[in-house]
C-alpha atoms as a PDB file:
ATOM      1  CA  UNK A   1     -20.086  -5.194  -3.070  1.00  0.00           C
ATOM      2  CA  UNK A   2     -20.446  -2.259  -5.334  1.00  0.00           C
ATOM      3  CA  UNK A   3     -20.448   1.351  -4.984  1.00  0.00           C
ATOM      4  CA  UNK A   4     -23.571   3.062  -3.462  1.00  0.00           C
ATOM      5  CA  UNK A   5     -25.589   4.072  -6.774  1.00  0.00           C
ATOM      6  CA  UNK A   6     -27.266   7.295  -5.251  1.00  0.00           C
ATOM      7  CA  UNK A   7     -23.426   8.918  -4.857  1.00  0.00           C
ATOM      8  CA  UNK A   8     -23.853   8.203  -0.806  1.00  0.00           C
ATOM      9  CA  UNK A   9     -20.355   8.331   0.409  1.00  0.00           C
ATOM     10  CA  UNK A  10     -20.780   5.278   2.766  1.00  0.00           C
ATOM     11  CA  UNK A  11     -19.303   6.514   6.419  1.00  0.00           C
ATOM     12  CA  UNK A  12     -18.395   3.227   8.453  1.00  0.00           C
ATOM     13  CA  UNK A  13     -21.733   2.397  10.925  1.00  0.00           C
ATOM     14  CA  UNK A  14     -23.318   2.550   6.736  1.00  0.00           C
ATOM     15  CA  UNK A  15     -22.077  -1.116   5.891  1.00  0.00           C
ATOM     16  CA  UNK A  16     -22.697  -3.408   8.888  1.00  0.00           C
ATOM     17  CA  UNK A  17     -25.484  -2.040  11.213  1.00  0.00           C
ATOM     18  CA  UNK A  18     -23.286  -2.035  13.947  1.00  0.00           C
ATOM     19  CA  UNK A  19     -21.404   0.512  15.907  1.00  0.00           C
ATOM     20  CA  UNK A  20     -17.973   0.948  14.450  1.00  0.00           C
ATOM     21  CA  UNK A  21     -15.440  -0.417  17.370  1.00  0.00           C
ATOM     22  CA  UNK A  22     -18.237  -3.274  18.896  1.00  0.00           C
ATOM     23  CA  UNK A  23     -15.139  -5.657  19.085  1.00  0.00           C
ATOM     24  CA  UNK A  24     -12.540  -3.618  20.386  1.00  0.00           C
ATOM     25  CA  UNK A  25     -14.019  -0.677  22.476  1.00  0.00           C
ATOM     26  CA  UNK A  26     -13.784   3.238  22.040  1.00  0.00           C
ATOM     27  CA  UNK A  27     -11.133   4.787  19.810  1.00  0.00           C
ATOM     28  CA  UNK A  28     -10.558   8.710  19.865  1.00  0.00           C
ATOM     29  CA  UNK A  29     -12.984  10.429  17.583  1.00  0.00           C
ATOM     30  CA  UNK A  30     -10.058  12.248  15.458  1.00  0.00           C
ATOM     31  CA  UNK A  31      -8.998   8.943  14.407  1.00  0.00           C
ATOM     32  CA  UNK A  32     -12.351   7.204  12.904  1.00  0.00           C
ATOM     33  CA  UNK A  33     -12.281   6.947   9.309  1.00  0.00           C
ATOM     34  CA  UNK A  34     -14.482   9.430   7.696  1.00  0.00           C
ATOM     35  CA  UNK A  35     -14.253  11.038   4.147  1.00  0.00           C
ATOM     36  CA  UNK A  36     -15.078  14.602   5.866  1.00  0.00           C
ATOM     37  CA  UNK A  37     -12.257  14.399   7.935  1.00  0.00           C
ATOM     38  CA  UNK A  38      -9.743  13.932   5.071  1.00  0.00           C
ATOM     39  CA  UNK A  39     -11.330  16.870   3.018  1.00  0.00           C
ATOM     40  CA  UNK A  40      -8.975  18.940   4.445  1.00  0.00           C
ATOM     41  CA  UNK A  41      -5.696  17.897   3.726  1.00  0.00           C
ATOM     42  CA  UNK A  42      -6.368  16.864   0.269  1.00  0.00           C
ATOM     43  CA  UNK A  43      -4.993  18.741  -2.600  1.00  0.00           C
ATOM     44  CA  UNK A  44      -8.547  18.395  -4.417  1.00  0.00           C
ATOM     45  CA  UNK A  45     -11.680  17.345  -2.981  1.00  0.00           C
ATOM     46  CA  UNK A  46     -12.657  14.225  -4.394  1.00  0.00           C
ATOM     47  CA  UNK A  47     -14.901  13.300  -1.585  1.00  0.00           C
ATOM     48  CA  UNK A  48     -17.211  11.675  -4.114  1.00  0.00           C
ATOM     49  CA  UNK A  49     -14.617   9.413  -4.927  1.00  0.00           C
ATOM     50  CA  UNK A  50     -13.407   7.962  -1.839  1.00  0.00           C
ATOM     51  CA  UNK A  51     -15.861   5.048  -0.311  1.00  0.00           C
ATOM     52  CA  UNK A  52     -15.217   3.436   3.188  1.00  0.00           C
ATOM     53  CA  UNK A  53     -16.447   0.651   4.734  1.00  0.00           C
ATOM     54  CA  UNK A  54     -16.526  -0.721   8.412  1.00  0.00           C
ATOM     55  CA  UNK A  55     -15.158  -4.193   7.351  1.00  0.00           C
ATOM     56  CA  UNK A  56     -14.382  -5.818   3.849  1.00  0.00           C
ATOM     57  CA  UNK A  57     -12.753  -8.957   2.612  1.00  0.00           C
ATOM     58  CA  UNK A  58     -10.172  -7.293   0.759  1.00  0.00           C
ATOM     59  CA  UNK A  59      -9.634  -3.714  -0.475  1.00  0.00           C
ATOM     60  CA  UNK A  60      -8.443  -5.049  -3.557  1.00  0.00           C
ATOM     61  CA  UNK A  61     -11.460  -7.466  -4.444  1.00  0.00           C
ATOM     62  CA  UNK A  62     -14.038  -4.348  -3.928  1.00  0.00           C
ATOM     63  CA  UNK A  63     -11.953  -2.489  -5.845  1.00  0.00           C
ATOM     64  CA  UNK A  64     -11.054  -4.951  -8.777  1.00  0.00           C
ATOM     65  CA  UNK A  65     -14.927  -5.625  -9.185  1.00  0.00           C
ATOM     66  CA  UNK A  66     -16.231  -1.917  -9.251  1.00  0.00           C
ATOM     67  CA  UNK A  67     -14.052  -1.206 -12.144  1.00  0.00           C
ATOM     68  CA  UNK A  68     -16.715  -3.751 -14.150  1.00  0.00           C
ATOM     69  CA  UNK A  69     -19.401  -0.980 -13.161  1.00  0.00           C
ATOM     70  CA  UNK A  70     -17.675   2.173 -14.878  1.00  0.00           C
ATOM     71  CA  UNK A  71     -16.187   3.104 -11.911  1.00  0.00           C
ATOM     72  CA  UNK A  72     -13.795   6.472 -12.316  1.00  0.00           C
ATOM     73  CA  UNK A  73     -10.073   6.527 -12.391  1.00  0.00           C
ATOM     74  CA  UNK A  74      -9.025   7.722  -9.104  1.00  0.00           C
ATOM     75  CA  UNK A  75     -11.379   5.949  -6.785  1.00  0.00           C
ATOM     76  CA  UNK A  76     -10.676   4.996  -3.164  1.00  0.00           C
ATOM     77  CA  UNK A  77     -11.790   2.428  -1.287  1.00  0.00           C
ATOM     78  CA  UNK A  78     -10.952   2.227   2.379  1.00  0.00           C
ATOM     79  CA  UNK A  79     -11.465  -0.430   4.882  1.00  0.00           C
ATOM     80  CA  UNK A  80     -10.958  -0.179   8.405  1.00  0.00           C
ATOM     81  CA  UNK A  81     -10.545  -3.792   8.572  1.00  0.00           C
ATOM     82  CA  UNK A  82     -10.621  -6.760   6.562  1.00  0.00           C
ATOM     83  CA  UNK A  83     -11.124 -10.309   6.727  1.00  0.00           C
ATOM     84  CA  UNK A  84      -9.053 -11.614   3.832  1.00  0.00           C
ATOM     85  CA  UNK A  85      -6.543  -8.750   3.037  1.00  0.00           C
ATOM     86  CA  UNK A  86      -4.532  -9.714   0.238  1.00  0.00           C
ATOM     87  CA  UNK A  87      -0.490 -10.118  -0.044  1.00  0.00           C
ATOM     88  CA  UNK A  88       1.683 -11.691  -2.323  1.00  0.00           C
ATOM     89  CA  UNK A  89       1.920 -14.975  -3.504  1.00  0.00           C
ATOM     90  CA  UNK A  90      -1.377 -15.851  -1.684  1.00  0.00           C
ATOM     91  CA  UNK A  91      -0.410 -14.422   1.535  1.00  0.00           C
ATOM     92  CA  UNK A  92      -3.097 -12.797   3.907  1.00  0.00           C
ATOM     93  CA  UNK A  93      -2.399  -9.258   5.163  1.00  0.00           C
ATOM     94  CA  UNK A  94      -2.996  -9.096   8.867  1.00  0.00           C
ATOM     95  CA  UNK A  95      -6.117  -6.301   9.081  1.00  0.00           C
ATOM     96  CA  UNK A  96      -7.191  -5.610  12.267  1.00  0.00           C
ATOM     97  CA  UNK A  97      -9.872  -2.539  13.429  1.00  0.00           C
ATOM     98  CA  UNK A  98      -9.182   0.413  14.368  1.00  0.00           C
ATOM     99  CA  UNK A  99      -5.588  -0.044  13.982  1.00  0.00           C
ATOM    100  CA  UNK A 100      -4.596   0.020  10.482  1.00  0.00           C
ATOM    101  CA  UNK A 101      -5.310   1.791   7.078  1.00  0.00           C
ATOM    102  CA  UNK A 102      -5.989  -0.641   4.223  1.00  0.00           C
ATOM    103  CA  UNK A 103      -6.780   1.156   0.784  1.00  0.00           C
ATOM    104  CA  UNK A 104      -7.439   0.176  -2.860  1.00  0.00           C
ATOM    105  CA  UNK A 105      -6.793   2.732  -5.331  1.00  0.00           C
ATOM    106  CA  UNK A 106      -8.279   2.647  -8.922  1.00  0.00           C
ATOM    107  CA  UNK A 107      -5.882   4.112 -11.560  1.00  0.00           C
ATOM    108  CA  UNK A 108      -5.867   3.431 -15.028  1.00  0.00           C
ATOM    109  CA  UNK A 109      -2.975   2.682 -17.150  1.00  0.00           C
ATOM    110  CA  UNK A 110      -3.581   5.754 -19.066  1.00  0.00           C
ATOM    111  CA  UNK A 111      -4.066   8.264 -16.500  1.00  0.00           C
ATOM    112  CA  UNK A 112      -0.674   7.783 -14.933  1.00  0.00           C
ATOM    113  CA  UNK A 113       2.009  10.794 -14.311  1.00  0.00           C
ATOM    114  CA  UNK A 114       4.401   8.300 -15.257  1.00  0.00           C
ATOM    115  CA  UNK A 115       5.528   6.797 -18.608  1.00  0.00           C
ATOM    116  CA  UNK A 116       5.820   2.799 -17.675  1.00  0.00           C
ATOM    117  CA  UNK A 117       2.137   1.417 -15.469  1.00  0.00           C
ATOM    118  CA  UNK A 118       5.473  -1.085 -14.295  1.00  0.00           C
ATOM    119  CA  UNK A 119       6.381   1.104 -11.902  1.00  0.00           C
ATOM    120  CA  UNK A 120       3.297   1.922 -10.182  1.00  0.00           C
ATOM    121  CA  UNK A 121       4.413  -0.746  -6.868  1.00  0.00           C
ATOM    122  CA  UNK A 122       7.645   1.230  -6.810  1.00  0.00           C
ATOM    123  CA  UNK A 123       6.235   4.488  -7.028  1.00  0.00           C
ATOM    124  CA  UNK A 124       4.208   3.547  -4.597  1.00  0.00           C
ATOM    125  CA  UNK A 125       6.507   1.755  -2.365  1.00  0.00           C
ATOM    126  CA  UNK A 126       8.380   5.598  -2.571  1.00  0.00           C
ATOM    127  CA  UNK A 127       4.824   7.468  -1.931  1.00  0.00           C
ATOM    128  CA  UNK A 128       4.439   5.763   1.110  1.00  0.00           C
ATOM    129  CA  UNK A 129       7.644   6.293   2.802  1.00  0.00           C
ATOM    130  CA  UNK A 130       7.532  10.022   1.824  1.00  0.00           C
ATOM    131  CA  UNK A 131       4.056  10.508   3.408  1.00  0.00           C
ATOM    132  CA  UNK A 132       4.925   8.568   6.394  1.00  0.00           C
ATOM    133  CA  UNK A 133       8.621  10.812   6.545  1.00  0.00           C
ATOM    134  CA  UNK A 134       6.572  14.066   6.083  1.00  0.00           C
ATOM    135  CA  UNK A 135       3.683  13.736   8.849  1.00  0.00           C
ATOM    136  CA  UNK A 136       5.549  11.937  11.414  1.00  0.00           C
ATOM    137  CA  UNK A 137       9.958  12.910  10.863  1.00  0.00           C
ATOM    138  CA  UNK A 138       9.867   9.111  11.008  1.00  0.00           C
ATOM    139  CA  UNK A 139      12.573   7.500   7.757  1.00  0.00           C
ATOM    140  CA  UNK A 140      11.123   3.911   6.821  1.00  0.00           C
ATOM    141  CA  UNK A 141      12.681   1.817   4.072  1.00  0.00           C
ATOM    142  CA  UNK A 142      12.323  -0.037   1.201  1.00  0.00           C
ATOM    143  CA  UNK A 143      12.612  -3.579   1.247  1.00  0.00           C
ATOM    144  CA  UNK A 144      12.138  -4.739  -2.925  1.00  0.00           C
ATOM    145  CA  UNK A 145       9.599  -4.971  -4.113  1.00  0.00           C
ATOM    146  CA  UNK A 146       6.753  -3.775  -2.256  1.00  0.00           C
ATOM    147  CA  UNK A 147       7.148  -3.827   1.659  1.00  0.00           C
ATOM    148  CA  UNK A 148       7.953  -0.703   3.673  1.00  0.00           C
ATOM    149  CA  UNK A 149      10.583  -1.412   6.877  1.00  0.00           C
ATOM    150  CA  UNK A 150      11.218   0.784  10.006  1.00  0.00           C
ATOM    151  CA  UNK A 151      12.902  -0.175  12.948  1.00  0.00           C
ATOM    152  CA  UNK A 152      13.632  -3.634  11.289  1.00  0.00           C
ATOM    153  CA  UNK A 153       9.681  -4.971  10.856  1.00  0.00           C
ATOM    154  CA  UNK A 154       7.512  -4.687   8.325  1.00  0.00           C
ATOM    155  CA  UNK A 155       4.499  -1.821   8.407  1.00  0.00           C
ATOM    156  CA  UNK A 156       3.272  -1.472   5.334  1.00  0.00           C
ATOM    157  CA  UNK A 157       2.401  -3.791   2.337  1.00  0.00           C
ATOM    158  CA  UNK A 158       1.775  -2.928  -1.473  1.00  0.00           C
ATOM    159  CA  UNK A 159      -0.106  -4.945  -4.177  1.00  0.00           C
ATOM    160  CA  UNK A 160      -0.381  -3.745  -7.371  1.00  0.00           C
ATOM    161  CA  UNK A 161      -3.309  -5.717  -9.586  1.00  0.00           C
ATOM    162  CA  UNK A 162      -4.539  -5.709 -12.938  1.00  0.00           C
ATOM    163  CA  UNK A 163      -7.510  -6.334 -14.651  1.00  0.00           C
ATOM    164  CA  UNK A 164      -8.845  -5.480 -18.320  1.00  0.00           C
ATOM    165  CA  UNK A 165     -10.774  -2.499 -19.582  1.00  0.00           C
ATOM    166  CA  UNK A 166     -13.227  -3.607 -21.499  1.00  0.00           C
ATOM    167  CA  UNK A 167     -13.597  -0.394 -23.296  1.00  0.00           C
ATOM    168  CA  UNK A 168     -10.061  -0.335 -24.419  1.00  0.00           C
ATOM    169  CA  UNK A 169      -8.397  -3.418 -25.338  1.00  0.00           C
ATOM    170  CA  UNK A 170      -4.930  -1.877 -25.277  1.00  0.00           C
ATOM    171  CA  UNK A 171      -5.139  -0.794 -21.895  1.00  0.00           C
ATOM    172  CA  UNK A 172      -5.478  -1.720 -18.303  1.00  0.00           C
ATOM    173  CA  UNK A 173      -7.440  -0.685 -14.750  1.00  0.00           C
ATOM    174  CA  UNK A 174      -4.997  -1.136 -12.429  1.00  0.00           C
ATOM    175  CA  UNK A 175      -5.936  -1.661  -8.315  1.00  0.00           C
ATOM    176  CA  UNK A 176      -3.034  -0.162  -5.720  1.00  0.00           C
ATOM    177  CA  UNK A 177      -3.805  -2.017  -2.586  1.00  0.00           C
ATOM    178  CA  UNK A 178      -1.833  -0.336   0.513  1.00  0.00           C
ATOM    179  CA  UNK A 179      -2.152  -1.729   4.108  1.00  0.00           C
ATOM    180  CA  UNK A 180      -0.323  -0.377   6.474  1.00  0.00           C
ATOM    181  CA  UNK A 181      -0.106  -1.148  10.155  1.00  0.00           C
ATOM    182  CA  UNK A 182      -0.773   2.050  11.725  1.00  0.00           C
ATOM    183  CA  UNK A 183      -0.799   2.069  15.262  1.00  0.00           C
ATOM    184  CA  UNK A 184      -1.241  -2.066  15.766  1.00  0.00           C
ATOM    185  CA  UNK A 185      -0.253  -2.768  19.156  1.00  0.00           C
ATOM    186  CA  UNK A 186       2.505  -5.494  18.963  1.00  0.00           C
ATOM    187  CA  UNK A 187       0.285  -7.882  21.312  1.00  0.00           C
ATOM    188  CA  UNK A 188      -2.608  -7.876  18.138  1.00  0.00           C
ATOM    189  CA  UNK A 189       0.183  -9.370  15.842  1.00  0.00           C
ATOM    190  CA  UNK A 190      -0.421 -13.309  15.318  1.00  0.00           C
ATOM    191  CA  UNK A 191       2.363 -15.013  17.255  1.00  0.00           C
ATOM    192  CA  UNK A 192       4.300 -15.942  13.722  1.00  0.00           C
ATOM    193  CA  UNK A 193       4.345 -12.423  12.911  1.00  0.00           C
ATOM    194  CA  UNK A 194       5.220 -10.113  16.340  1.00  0.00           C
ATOM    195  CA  UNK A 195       8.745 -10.788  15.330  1.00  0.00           C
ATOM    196  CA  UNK A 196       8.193  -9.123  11.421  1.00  0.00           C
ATOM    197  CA  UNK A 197       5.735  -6.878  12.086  1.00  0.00           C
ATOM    198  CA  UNK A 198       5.503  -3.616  13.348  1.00  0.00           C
ATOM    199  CA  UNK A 199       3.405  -0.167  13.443  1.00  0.00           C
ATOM    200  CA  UNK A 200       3.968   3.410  12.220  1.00  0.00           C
ATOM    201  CA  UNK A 201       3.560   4.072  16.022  1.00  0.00           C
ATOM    202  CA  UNK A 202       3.665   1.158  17.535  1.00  0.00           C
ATOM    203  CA  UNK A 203       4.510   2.854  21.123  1.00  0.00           C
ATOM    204  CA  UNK A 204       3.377   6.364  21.425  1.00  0.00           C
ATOM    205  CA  UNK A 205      -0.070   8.273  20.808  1.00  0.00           C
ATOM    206  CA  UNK A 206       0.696   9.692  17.390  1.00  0.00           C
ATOM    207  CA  UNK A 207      -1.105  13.281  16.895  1.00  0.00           C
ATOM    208  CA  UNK A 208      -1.652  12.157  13.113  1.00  0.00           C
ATOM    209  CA  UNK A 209      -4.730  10.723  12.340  1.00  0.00           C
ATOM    210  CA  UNK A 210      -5.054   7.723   9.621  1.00  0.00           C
ATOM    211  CA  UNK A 211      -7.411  10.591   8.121  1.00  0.00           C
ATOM    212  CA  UNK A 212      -4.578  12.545   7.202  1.00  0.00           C
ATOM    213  CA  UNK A 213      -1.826  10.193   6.301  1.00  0.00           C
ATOM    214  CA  UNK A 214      -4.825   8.694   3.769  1.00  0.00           C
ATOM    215  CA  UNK A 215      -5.331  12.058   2.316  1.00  0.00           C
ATOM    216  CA  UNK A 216      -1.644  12.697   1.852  1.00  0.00           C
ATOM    217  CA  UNK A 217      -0.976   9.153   0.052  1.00  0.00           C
ATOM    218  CA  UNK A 218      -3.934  10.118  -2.329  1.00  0.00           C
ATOM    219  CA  UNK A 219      -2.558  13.380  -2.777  1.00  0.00           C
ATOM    220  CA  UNK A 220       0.762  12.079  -3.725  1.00  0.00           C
ATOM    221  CA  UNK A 221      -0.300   9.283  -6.180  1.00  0.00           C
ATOM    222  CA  UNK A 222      -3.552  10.114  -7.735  1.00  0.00           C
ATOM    223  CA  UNK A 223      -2.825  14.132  -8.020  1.00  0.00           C
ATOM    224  CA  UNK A 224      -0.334  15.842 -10.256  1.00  0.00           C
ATOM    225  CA  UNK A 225       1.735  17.563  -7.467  1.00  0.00           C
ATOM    226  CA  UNK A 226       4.718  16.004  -6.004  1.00  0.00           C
ATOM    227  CA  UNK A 227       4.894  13.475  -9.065  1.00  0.00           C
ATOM    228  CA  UNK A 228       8.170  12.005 -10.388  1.00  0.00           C
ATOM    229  CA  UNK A 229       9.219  11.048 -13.854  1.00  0.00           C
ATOM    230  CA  UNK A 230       9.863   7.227 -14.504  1.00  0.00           C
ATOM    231  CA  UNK A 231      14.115   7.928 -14.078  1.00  0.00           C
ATOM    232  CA  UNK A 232      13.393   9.943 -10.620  1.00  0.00           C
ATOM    233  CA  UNK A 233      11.009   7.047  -9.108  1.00  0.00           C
ATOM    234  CA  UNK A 234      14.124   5.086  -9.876  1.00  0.00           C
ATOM    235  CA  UNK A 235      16.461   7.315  -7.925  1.00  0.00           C
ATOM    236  CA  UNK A 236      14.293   7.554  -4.996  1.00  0.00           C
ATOM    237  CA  UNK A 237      13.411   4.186  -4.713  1.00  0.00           C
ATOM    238  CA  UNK A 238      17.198   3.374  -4.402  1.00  0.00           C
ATOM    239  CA  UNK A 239      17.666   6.245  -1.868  1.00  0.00           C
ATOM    240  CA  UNK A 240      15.175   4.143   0.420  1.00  0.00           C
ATOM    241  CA  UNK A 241      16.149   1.208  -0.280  1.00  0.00           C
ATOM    242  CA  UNK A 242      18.242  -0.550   2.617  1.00  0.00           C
ATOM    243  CA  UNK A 243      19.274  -4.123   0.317  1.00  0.00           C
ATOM    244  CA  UNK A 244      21.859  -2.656  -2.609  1.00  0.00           C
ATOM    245  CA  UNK A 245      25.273  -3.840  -1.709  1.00  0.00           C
ATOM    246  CA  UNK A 246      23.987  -6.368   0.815  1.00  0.00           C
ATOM    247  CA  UNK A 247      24.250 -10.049   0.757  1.00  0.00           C
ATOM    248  CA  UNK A 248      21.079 -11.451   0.325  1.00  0.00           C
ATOM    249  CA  UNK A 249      18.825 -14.817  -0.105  1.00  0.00           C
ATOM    250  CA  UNK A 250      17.003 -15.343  -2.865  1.00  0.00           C
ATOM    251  CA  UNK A 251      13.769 -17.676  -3.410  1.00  0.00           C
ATOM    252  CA  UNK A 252      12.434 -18.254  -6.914  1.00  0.00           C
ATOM    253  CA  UNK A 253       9.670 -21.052  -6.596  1.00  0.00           C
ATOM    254  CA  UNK A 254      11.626 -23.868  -5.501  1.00  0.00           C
ATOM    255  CA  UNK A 255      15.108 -22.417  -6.325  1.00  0.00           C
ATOM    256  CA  UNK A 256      17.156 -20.763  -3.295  1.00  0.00           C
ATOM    257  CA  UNK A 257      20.250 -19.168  -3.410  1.00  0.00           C
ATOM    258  CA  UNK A 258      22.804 -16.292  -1.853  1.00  0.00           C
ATOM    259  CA  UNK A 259      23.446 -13.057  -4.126  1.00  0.00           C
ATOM    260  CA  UNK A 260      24.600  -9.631  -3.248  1.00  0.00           C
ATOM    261  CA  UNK A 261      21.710  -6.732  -4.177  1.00  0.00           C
ATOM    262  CA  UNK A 262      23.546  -4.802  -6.779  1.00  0.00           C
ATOM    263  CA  UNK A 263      21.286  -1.879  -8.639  1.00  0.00           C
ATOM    264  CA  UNK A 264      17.743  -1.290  -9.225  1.00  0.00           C
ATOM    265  CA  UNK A 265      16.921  -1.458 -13.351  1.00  0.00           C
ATOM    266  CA  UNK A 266      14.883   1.338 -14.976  1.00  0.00           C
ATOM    267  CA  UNK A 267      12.066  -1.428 -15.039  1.00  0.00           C
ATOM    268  CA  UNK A 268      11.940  -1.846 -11.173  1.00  0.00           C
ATOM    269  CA  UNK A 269      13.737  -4.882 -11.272  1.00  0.00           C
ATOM    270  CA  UNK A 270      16.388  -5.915  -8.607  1.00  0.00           C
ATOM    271  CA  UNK A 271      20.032  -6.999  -9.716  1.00  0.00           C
ATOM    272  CA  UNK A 272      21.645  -8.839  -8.010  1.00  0.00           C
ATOM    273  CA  UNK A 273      25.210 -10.579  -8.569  1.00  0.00           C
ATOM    274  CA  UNK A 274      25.165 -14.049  -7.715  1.00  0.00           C
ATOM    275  CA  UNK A 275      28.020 -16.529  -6.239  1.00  0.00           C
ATOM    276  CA  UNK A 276      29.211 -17.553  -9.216  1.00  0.00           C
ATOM    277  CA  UNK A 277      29.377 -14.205 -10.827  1.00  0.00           C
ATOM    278  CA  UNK A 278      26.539 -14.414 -12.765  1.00  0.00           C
ATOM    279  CA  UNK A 279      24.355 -11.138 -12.852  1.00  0.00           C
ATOM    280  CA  UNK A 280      20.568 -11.434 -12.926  1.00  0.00           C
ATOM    281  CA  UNK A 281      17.634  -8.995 -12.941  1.00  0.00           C
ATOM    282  CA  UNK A 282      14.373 -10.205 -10.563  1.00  0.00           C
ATOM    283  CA  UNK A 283      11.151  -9.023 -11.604  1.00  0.00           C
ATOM    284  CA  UNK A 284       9.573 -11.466  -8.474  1.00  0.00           C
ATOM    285  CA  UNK A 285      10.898 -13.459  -5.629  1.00  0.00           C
ATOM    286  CA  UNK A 286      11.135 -13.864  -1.796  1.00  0.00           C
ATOM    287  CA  UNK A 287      14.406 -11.854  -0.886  1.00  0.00           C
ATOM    288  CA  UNK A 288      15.624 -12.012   2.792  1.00  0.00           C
ATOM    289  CA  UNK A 289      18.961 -10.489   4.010  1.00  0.00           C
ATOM    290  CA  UNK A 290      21.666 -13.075   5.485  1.00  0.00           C
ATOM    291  CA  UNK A 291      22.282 -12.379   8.745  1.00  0.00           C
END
């Protein structure tokens, strides 16, 4: 699906002919997605830039095949739900209406405020948690590599693509996809998940919209404000990080094993100590604590 080519900012009832909440009933005005209604509390309006649609597949699919269209650095595509979100490994990303904020971000390698495109998840991971802290007083946590915790479950995911610029063989576009369980009522969760997932507000009527915790993500990655060189991302990814010093599991393909979480590297990467004493640095992996 690609961008419309008149500059049309696509508001949800645009992309399916039908009224935005047919499945699931009314939803308070302030918190349908609309570009107009982040204006506000962005740093810079880049209203031209930001596209949503009423239902996609995946953020991240949109997004990866608009940057074959010479699509801008700093475009944002916005879903309020999908059919086929996107997680690690294969994974789906639970994306119901009305409920959640799944976004694609286009960045490329060379516009970054950072030195190393590696850390983009973990800046991200960090972004997150600090616009989620500063709207709502609310402290989630890190769990490595890209999931954000609070109260123990899971409500945000981050997957961090790449895919060639054509134009520029030594560098890359690079698609963000966020999704993050906003105010998902715990009954919506798939039965295998209402144990591991939960909501931003998953009990009370929150007086921020998605609209605004949107605009404050974009503001914090795509602008120059609020940025952090590569060694501060590291620092404050530790600082919300709730695995270093903790004994852990560890699944790599078919290998598991127990390790204690010992340091974050200035790559990202998680080390951990393992029984035998052997140290190790984890780019990827499944990592569950031990209870």
């Amino acid at each position: 699906m690609n961008f419309y080519s008149d500059g049309h900012v696509p508001e949800m009832s645009d992309c399916n002919n039908s009224p935005v909440n047919k499945k699931s009933g009314p939803i308070a005005k302030k918190d349908i997605l609309s570009v107009q209604d982040m204006i506000p509390f962005l740093f810079h309006d880049i209203s031209n830039k930001i596209f949503i649609y009423e239902t996609l597949g995946s953020t991240n699919l949109t997004a990866k095949e608009n940057t074959r269209s010479g699509t801008e650095h700093g475009t944002v595509i916005i879903a309020n739900s999908q059919t086929a979100g996107k997680g690690r490994y294969g994974k789906t990303f639970h994306s119901p209406p009305d409920h959640g904020l799944y976004m694609s971000m286009i960045l490329h390698s060379t516009r970054l405020y950072f030195n190393d495109p590696v850390l983009l998840t973990i800046y991200a991971a960090v972004a997150v948690c600090e616009a989620i802290e500063s709207l709502s007083g609310k402290s989630p946590q890190i769990k490595w590599v890209n999931d954000i915790i609070f109260n123990g479950k899971k409500i945000c995911g981050i997957l961090t693509e790449a895919t060639a610029d054509q134009n520029d063989p030594d560098a890359q576009w690079l698609i963000l996809g966020i999704g993050i369980n906003f105010s998902t009522p715990a009954s919506n969760f798939p039965e295998e998940l209402k144990e591991k997932a939960g909501s931003v507000f998953d009990t009370e009527k929150s007086a921020v919209t998605r609209n605004h915790l949107a605009a404050e993500i974009i503001n914090r990655i795509i602008f120059s404000e609020n940025q952090y060189k590569d060694d501060e991302i590291i620092i404050k990814y530790k600082q919300k990080m709730f695995l270093l010093g903790k004994e852990i599991s560890v699944t790599e393909g078919k290998d598991v094993y127990n390790a204690v979480a010992v340091d974050i590297d200035s790559t990202g990467r998680l080390v951990i100590k393992k029984a035998d004493g052997e140290s190790k640095s984890l780019s990827a992996g499944e990592i569950s604590i031990k209870k």
